[in-house]
C-alpha atoms as a PDB file:
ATOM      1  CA  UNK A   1      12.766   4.899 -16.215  1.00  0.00           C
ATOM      2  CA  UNK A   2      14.127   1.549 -15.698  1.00  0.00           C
ATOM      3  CA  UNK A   3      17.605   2.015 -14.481  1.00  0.00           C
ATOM      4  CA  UNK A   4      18.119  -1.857 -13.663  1.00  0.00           C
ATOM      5  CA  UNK A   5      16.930  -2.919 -16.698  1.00  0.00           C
ATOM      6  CA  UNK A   6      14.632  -5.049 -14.951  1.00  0.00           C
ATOM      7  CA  UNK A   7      12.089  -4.494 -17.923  1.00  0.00           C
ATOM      8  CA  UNK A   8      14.609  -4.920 -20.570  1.00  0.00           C
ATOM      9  CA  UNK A   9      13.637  -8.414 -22.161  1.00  0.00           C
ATOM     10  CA  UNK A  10       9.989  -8.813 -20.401  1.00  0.00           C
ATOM     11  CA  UNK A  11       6.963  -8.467 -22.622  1.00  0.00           C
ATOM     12  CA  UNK A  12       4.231  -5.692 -22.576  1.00  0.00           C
ATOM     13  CA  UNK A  13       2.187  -7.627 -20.332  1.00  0.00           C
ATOM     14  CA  UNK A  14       4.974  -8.134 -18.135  1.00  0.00           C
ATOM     15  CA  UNK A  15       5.892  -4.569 -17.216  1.00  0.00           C
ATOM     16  CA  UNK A  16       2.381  -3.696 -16.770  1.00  0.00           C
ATOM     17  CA  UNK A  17       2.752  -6.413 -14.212  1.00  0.00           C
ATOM     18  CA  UNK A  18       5.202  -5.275 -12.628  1.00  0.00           C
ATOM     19  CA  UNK A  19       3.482  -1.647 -12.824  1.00  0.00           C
ATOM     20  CA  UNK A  20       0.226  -2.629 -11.222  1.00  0.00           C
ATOM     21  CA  UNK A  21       2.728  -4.406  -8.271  1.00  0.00           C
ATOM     22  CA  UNK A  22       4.972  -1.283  -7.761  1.00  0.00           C
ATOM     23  CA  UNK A  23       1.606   0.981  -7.555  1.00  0.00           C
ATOM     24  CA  UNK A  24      -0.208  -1.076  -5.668  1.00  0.00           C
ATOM     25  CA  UNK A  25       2.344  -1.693  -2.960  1.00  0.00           C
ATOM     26  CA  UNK A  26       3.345   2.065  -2.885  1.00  0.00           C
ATOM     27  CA  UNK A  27       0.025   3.120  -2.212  1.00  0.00           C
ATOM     28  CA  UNK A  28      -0.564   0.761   0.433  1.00  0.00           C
ATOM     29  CA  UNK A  29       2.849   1.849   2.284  1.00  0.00           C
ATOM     30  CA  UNK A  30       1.813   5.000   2.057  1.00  0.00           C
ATOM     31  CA  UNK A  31      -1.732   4.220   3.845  1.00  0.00           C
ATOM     32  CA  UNK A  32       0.148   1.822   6.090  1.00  0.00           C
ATOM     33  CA  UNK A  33       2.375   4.510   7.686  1.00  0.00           C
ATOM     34  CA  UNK A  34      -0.667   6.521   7.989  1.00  0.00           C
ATOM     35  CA  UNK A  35      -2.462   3.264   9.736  1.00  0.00           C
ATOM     36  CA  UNK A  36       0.696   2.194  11.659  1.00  0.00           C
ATOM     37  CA  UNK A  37       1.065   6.063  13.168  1.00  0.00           C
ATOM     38  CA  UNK A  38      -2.625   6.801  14.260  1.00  0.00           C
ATOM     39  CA  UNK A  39      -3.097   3.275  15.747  1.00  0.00           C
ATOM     40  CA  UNK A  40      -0.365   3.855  17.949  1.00  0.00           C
ATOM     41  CA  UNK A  41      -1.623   7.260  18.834  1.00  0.00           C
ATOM     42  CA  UNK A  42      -5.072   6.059  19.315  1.00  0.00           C
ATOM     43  CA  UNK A  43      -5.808   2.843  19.803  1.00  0.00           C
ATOM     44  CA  UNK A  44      -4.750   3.011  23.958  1.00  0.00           C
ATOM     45  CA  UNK A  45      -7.714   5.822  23.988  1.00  0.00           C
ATOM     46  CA  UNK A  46     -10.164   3.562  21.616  1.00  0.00           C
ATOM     47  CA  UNK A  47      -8.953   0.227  24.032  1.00  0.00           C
ATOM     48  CA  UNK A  48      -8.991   2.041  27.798  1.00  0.00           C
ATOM     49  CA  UNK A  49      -4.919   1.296  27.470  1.00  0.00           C
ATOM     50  CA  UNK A  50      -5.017  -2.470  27.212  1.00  0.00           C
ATOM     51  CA  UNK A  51      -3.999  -2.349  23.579  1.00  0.00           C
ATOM     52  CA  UNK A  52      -0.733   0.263  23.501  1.00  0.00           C
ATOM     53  CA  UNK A  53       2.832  -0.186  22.927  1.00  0.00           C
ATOM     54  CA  UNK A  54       4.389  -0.670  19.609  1.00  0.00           C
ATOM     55  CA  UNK A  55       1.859  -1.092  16.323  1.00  0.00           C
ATOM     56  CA  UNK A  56       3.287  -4.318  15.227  1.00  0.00           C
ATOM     57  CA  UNK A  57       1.892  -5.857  18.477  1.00  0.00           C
ATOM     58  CA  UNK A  58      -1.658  -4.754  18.088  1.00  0.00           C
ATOM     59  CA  UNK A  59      -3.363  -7.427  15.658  1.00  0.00           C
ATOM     60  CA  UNK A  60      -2.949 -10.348  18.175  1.00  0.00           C
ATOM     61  CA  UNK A  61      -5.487  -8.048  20.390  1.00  0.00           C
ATOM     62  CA  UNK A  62      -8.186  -7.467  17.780  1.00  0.00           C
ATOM     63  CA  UNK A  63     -11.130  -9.315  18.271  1.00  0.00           C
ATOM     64  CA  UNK A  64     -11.599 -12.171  15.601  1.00  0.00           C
ATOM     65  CA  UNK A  65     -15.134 -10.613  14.302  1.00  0.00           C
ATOM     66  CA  UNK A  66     -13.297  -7.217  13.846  1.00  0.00           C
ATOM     67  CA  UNK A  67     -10.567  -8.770  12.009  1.00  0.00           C
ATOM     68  CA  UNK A  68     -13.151 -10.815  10.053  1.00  0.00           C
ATOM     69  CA  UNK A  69     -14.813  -7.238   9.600  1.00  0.00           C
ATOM     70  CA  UNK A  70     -11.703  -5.458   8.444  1.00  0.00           C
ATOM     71  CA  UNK A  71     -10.866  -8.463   5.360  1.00  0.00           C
ATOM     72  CA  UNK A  72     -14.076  -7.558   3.776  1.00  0.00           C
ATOM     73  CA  UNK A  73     -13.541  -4.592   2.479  1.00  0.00           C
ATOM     74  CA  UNK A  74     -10.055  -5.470   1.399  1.00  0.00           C
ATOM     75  CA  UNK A  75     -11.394  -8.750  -0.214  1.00  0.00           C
ATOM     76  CA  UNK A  76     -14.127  -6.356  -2.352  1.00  0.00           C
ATOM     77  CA  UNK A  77     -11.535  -3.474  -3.362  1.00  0.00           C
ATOM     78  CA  UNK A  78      -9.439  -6.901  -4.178  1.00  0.00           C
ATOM     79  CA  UNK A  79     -11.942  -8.390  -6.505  1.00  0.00           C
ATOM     80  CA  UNK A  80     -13.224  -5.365  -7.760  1.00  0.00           C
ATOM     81  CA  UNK A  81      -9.567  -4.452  -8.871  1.00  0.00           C
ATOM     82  CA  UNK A  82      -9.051  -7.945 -10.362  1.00  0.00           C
ATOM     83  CA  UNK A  83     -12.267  -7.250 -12.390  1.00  0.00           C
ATOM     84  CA  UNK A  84     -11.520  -4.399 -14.047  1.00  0.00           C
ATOM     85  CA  UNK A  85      -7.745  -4.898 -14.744  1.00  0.00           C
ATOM     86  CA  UNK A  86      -7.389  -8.795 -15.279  1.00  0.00           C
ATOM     87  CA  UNK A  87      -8.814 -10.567 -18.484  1.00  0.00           C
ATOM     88  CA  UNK A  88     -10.984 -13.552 -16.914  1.00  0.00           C
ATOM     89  CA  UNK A  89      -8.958 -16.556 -16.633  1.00  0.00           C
ATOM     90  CA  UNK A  90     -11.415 -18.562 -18.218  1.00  0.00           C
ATOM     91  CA  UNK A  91     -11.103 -16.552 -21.447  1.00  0.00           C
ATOM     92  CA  UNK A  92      -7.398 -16.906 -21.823  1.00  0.00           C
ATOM     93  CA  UNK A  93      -4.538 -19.502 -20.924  1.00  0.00           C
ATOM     94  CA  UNK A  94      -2.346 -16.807 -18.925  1.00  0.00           C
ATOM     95  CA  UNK A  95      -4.369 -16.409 -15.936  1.00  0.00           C
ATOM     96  CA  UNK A  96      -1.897 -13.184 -15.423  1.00  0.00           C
ATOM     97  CA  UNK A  97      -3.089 -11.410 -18.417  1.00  0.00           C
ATOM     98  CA  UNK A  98      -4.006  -7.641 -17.991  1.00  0.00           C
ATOM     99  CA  UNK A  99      -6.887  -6.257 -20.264  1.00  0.00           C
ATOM    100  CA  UNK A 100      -5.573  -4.519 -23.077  1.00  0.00           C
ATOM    101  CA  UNK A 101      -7.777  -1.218 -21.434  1.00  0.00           C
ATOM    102  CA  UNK A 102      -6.393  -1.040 -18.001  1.00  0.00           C
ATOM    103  CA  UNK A 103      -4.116   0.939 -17.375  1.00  0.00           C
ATOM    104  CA  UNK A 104      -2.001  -0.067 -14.493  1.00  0.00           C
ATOM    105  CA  UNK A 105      -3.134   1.310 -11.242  1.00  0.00           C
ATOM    106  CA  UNK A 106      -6.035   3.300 -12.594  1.00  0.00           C
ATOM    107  CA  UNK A 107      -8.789   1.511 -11.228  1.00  0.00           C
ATOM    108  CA  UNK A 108     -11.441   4.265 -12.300  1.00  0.00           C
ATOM    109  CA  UNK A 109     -11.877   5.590  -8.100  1.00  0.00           C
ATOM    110  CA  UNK A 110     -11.709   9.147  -8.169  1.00  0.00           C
ATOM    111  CA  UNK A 111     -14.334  10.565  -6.213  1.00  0.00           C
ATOM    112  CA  UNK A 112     -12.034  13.892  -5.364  1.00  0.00           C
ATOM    113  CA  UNK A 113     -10.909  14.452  -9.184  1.00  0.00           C
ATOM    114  CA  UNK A 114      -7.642  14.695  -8.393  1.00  0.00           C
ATOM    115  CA  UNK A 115      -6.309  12.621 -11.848  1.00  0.00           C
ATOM    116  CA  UNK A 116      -5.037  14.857 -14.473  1.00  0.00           C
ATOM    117  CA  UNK A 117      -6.996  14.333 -17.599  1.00  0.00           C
ATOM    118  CA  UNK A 118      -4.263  15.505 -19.585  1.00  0.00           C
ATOM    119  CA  UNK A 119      -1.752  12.264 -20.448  1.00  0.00           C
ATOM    120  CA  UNK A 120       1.201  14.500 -20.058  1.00  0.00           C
ATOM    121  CA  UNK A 121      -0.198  15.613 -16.716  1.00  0.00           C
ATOM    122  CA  UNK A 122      -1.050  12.330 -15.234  1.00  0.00           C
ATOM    123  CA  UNK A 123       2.579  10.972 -16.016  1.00  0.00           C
ATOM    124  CA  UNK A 124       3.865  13.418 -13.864  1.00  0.00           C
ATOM    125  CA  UNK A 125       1.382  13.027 -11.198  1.00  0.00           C
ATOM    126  CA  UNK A 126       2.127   9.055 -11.219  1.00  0.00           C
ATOM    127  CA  UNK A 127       5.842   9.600 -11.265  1.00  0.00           C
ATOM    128  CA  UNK A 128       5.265  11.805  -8.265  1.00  0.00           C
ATOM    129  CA  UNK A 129       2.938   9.050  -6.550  1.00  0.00           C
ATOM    130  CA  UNK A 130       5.698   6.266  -7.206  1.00  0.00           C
ATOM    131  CA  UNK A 131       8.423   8.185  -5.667  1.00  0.00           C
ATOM    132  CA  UNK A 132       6.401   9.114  -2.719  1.00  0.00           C
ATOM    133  CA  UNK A 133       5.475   5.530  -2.361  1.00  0.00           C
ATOM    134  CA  UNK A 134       8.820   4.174  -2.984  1.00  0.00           C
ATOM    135  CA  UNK A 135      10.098   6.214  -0.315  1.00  0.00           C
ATOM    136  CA  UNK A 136       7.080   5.303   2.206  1.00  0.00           C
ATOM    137  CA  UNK A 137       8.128   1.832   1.485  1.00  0.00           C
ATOM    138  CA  UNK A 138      11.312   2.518   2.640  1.00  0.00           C
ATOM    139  CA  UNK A 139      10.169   4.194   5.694  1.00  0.00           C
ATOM    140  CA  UNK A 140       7.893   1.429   6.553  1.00  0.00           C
ATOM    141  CA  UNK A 141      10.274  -1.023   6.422  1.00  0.00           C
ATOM    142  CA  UNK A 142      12.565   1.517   8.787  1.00  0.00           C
ATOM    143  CA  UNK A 143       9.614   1.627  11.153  1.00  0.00           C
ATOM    144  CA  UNK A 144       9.426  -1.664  11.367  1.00  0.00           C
ATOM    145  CA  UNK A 145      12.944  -2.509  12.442  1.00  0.00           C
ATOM    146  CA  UNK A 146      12.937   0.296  14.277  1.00  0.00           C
ATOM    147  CA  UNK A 147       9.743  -1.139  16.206  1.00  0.00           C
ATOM    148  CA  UNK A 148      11.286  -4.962  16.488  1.00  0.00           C
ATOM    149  CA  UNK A 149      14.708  -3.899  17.550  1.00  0.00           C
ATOM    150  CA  UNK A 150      13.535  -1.115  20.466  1.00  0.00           C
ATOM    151  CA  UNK A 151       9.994  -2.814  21.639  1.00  0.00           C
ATOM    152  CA  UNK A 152       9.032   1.034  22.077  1.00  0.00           C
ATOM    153  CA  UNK A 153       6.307   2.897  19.643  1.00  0.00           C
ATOM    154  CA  UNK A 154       7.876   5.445  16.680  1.00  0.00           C
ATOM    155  CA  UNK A 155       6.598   8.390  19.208  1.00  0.00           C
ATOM    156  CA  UNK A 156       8.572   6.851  22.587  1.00  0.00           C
ATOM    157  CA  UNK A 157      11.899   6.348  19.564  1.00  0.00           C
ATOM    158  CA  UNK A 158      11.902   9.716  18.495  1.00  0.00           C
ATOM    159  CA  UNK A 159      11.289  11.371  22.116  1.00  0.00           C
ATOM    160  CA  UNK A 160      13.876   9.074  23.751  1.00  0.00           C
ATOM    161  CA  UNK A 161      16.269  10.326  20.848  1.00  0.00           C
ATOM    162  CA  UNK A 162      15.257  14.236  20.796  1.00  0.00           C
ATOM    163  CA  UNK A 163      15.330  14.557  24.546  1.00  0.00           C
ATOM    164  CA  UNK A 164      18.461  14.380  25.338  1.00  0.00           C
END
């Protein structure tokens, strides 16, 4: 549903564009709140307390080689998504162009079987995924204010709030 109209003059190509962005950032806010909670929960046990305090803080104290360690995998899933959705620049003049296969999002990782193989099914499991990762967008975003304007973790925000 396009309620905007944000899709209402764009080309084929261009709404799966703007698909494979909308997926692809909702399922990384939903991994980031997962990331941004447990490293405040555990990295002062991982660090003997010398990294704690709020989550936005913590990449300035990762060692470079870690960091360097961490961009590899992200630079494979990167490429290996590129590969299978993206027609190789080389073969076309829009460097942008999806292949006329690829679905957006569907990057053919499964391993727990949890897409629907019926069409009518898996439209209403990706509606479900996009809301949930619209609304973990939002809540990242909250977190993050939240985290700037206090200086305290999401646990210290909500205990100083509920204790009262």
């Amino acid at each position: 549903q396009d309620n905007r109209q944000f899709s209402e003059n764009a080309s084929l190509q261009q709404v799966q564009r703007y698909r494979e962005a909308e997926i692809t950032h909702c399922r990384l806010a939903m991994l980031a709140i997962l990331g941004w909670l447990a490293a405040e929960a555990i990295s002062p046990l991982l660090s003997d307390g010398k990294v704690n305090g709020p989550a936005h803080l913590h990449i300035i104290n990762v060692p470079g080689p870690l960091l360097a360690a961490l961009t590899i995998p992200i630079g494979i899933a990167e490429t290996y998504r590129a590969r299978r959705g993206w027609v190789e620049p080389a073969d076309n003049a829009d460097p942008f162009e999806m292949k006329a296969t690829y679905y957006p999002g569907d990057i053919g990782f499964d391993p727990a079987g949890f897409k629907p193989q019926d069409p009518a099914d898996f439209a209403i499991m990706q509606a479900k995924e996009l809301n949930n990762g619209r609304l973990a967008c939002i809540a990242w975003i909250g977190i993050l204010v939240q985290e700037l304007t206090t200086q305290e973790t999401v646990a210290e925000t909500f205990h100083s709030l509920f204790s009262s």
